[in-house]
C-alpha atoms as a PDB file:
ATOM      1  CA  UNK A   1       0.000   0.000   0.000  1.00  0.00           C
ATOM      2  CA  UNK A   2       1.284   3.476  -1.207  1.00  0.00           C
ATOM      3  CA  UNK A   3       1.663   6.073   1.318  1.00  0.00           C
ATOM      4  CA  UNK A   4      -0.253   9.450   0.015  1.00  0.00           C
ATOM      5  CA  UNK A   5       1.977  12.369   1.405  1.00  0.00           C
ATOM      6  CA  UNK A   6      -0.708  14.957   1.024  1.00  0.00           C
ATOM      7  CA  UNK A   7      -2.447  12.719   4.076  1.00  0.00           C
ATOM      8  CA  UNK A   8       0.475  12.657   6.198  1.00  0.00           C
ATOM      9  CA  UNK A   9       1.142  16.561   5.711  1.00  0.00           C
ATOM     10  CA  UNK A  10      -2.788  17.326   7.032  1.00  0.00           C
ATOM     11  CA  UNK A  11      -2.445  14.742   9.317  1.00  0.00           C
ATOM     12  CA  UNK A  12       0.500  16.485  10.894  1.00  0.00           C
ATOM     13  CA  UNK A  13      -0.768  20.268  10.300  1.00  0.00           C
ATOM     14  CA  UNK A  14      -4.380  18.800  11.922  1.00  0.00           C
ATOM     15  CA  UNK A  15      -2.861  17.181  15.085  1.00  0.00           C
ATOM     16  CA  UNK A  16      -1.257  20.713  16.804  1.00  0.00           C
ATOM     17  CA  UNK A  17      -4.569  22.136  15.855  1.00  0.00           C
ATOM     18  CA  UNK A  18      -6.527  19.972  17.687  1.00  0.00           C
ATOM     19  CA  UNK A  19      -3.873  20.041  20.540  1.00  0.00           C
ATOM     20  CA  UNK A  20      -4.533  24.190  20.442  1.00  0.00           C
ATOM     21  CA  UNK A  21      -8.033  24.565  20.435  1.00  0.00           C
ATOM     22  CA  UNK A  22      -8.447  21.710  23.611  1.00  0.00           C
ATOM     23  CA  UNK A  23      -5.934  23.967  25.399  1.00  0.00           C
ATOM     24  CA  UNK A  24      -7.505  27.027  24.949  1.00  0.00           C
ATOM     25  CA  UNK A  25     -10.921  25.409  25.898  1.00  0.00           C
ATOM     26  CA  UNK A  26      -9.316  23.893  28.988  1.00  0.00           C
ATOM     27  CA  UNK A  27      -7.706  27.646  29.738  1.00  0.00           C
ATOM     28  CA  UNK A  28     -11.420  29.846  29.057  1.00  0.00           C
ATOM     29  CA  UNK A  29     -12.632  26.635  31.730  1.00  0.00           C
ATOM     30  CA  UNK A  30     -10.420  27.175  34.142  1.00  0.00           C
ATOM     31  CA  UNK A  31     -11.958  30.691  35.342  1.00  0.00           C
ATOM     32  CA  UNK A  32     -14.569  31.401  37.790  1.00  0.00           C
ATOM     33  CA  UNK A  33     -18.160  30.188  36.476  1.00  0.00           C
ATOM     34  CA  UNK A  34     -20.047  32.973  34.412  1.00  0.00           C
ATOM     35  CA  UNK A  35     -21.713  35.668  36.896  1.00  0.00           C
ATOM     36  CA  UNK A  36     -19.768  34.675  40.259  1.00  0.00           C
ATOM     37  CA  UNK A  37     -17.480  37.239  41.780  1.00  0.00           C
ATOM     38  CA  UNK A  38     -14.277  37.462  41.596  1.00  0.00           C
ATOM     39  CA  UNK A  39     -12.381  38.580  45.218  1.00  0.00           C
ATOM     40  CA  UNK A  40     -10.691  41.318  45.104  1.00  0.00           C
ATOM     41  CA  UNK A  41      -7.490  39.726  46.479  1.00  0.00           C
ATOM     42  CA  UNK A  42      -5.898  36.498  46.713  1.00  0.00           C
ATOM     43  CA  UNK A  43      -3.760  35.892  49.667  1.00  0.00           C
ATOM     44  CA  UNK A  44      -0.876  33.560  48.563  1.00  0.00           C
ATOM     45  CA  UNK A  45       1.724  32.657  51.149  1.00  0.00           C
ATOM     46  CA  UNK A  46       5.161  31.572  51.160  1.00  0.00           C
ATOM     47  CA  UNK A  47       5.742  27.543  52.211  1.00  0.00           C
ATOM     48  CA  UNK A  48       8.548  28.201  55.507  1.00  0.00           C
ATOM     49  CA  UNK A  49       8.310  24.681  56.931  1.00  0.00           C
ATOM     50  CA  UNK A  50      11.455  22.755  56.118  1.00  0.00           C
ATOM     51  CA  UNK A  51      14.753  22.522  57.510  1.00  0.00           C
ATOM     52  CA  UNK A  52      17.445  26.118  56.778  1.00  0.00           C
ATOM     53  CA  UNK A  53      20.624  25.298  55.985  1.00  0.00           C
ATOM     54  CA  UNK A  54      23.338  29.009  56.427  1.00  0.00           C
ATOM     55  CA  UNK A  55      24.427  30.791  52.829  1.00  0.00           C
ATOM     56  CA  UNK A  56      26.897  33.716  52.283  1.00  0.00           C
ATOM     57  CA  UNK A  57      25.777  37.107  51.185  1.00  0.00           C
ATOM     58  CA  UNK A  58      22.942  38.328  49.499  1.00  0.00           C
ATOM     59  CA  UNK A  59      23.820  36.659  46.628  1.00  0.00           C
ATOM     60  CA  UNK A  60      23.282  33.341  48.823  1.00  0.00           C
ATOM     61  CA  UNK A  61      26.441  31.692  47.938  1.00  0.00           C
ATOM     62  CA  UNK A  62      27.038  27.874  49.696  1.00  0.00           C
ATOM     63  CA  UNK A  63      29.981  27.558  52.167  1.00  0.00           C
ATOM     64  CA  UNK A  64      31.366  24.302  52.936  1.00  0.00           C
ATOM     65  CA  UNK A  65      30.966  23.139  56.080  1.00  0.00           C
ATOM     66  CA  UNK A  66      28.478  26.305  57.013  1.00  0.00           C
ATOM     67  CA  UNK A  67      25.946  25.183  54.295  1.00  0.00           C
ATOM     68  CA  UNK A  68      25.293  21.717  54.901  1.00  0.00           C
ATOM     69  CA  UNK A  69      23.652  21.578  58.611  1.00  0.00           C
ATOM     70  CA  UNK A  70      20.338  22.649  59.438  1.00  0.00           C
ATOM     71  CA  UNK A  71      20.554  26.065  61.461  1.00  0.00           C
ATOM     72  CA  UNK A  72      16.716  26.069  61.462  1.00  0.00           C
ATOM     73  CA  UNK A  73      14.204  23.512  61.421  1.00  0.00           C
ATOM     74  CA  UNK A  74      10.662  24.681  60.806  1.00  0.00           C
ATOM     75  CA  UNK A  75       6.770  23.113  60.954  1.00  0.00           C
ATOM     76  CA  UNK A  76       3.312  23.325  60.830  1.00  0.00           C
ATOM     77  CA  UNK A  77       1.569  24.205  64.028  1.00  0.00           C
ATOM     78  CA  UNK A  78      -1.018  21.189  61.957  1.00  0.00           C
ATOM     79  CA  UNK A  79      -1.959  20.680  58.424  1.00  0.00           C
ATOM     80  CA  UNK A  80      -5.476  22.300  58.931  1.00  0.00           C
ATOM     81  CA  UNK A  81      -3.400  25.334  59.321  1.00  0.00           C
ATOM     82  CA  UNK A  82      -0.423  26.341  57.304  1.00  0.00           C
ATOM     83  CA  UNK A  83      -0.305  29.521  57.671  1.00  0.00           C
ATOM     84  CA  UNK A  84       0.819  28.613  61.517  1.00  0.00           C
ATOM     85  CA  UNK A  85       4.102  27.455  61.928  1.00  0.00           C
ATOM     86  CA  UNK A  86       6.947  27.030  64.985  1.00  0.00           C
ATOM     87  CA  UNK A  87      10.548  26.275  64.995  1.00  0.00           C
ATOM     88  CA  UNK A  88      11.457  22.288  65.847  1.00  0.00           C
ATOM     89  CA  UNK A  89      15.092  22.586  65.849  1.00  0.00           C
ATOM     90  CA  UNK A  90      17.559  25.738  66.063  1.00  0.00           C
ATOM     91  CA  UNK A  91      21.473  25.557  66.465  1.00  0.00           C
ATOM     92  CA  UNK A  92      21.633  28.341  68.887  1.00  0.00           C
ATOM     93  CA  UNK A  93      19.414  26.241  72.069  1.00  0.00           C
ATOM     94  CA  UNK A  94      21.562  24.727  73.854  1.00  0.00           C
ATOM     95  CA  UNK A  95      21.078  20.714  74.407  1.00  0.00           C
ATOM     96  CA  UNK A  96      19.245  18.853  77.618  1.00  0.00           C
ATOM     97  CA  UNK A  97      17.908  22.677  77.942  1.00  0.00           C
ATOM     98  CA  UNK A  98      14.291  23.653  78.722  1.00  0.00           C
ATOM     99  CA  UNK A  99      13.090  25.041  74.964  1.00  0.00           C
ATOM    100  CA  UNK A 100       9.480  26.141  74.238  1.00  0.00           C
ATOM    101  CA  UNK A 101       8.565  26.997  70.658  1.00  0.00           C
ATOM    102  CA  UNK A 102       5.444  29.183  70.114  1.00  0.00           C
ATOM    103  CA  UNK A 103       3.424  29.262  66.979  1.00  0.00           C
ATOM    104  CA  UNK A 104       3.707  32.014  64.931  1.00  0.00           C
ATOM    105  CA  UNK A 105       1.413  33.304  61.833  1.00  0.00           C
ATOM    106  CA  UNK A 106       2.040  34.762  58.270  1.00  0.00           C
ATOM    107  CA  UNK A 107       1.683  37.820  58.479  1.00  0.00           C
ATOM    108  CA  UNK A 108       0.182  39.906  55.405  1.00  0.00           C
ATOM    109  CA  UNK A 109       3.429  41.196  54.314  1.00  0.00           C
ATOM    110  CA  UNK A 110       4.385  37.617  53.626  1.00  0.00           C
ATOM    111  CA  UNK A 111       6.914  37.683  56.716  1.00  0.00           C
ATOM    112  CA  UNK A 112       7.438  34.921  59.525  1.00  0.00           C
ATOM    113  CA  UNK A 113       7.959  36.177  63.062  1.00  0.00           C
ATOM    114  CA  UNK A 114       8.983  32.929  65.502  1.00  0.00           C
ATOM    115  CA  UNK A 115      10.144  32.988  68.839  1.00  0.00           C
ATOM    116  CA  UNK A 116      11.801  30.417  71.197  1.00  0.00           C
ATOM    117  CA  UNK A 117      11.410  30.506  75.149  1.00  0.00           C
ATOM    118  CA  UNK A 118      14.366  28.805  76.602  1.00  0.00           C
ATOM    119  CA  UNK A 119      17.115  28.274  79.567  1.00  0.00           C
ATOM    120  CA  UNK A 120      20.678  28.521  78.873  1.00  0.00           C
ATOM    121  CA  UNK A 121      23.693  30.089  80.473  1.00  0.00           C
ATOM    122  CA  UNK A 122      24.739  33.495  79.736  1.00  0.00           C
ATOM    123  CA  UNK A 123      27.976  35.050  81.106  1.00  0.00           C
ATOM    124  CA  UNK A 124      28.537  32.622  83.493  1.00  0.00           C
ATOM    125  CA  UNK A 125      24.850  33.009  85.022  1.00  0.00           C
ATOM    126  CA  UNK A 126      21.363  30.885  84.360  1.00  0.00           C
ATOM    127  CA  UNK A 127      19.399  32.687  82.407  1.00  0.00           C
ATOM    128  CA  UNK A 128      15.751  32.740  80.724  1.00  0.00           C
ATOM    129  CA  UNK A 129      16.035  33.582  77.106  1.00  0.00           C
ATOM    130  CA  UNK A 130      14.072  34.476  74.147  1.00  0.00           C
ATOM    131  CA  UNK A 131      14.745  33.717  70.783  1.00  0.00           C
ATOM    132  CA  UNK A 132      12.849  35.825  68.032  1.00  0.00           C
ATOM    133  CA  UNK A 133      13.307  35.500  64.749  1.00  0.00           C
ATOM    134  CA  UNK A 134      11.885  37.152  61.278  1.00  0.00           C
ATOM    135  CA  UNK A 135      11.948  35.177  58.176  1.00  0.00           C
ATOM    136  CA  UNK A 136      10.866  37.347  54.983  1.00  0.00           C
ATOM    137  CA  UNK A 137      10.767  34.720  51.653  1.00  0.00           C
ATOM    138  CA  UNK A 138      13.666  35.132  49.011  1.00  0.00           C
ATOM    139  CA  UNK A 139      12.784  32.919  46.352  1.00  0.00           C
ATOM    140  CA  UNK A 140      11.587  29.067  45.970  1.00  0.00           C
ATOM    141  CA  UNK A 141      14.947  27.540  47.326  1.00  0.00           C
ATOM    142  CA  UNK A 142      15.832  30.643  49.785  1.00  0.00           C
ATOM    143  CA  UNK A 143      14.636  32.743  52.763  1.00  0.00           C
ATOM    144  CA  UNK A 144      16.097  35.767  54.587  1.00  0.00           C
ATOM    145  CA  UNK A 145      16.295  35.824  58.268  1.00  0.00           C
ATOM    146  CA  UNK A 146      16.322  39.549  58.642  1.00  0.00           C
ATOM    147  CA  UNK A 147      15.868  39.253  62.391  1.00  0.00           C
ATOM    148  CA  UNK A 148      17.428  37.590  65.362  1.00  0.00           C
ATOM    149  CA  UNK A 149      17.247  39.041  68.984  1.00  0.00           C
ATOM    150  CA  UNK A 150      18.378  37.458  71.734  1.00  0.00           C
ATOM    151  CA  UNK A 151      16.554  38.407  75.162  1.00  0.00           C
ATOM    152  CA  UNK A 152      18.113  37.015  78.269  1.00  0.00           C
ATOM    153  CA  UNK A 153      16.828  37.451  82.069  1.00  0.00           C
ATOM    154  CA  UNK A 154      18.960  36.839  84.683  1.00  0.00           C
ATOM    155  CA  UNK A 155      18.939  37.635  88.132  1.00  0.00           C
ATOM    156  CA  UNK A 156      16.397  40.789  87.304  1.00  0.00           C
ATOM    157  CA  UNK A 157      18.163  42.253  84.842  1.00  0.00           C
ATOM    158  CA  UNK A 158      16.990  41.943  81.064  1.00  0.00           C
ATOM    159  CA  UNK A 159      19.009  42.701  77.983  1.00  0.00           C
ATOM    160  CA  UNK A 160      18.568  42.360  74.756  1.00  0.00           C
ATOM    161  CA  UNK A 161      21.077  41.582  71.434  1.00  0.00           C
ATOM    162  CA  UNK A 162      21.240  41.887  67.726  1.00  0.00           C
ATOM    163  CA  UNK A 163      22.642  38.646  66.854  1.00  0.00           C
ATOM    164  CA  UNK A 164      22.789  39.813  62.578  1.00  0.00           C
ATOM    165  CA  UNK A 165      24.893  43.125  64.006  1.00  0.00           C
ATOM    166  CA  UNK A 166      28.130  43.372  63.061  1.00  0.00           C
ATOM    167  CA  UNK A 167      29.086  43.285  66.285  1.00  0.00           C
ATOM    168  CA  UNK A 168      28.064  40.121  67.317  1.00  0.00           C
ATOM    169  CA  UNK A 169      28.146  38.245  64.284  1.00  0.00           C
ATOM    170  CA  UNK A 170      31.772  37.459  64.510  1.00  0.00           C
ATOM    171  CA  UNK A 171      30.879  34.805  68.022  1.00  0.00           C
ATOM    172  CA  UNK A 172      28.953  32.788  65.593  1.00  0.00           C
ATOM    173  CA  UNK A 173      30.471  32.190  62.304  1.00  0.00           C
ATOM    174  CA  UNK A 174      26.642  30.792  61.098  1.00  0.00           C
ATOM    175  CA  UNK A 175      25.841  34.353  61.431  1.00  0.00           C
ATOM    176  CA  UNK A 176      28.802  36.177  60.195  1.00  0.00           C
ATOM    177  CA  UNK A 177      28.034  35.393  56.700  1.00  0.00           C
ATOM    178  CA  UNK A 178      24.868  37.674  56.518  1.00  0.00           C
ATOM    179  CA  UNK A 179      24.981  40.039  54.370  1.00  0.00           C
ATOM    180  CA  UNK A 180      23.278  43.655  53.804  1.00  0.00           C
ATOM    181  CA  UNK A 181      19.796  41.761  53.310  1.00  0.00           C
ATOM    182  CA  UNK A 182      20.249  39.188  56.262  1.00  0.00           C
ATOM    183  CA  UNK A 183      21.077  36.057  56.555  1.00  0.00           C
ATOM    184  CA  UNK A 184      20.004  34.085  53.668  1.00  0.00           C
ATOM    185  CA  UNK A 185      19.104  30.877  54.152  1.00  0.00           C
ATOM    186  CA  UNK A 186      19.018  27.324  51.714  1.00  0.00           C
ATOM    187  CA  UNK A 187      16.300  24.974  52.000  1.00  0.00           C
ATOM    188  CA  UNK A 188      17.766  21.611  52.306  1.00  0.00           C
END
């Protein structure tokens, strides 16, 4: 049997037309039903939970040795709600230590704020202290801690400290690789 290549050539032009027109119908279905209204916003929200891994700069460069351990684990308070998260896991509380995590929310501006009640030791004296932390999302693989306070009681006396200063970043290499923007952070 003799092929007929006029066939084959409307086969081929017919095939991508077909393909077109069930795409387009599939893309004028995917709207909102005729007459139903449309909200005037649609909150979308940044995905925190996973585990942080440290990265250099803004430009969120990997360091070896820095970049591959978790400096901060994060979770869903529940799957009902995952706009609620808290932190499981973060390098700076010190192990066998009392450590309370408390949930924290999305807030509108797409930012995380998380804090950490806690017992450590802190110049030589026990101490109650409280970790807060402000996550702001970077992109899919990345997200910027542009936050971290440490708040320490002891003995009656509170004080507070800028762990992402310059100042202090140099007692914690993790931290000493922020740059301008924070401290940018890979999801592992």
């Amino acid at each position: 049997m003799a092929k007929n290549p006029i066939g084959e050539t409307r086969l081929i032009r017919f095939v991508p037309a077909v393909a077109l027109a069930a795409l387009l119908s599939a893309c004028a279905a995917a709207g909102p039903p005729p007459g139903a209204a449309v909200p005037e916003r649609i909150v979308l929200f940044y995905d925190f939970a996973g585990n942080w891994a440290p990265t250099a700069g803004d430009t969120c460069e990997a360091r070896l040795g820095l970049s591959d351990v978790a400096l901060l684990s994060v979770v869903r308070a529940s799957e009902d709600t995952p706009r609620r998260l808290h932190v499981d896991d973060f390098f700076l509380l010190e192990p066998g230590r009392k450590a309370q995590a408390l949930v924290g929310e999305i807030a509108d501006d797409g930012s995380l704020t998380l804090e950490i009640e806690s017992e450590g030791e802190v110049d030589g004296r026990e101490a109650a202290i409280v970790w807060r932390l402000r996550l702001e999302p970077h992109d899919t693989g990345h997200v910027r801690m542009t936050g971290l306070t440490m708040t320490a009681r002891a003995g009656g006396e509170a004080a507070t400290r800028d762990l992402l200063a310059a100042d202090a970043a140099p007692n914690f290499p993790e931290l000493a690789i922020a740059g301008p923007g924070g401290l940018c952070l890979r999801r592992m």
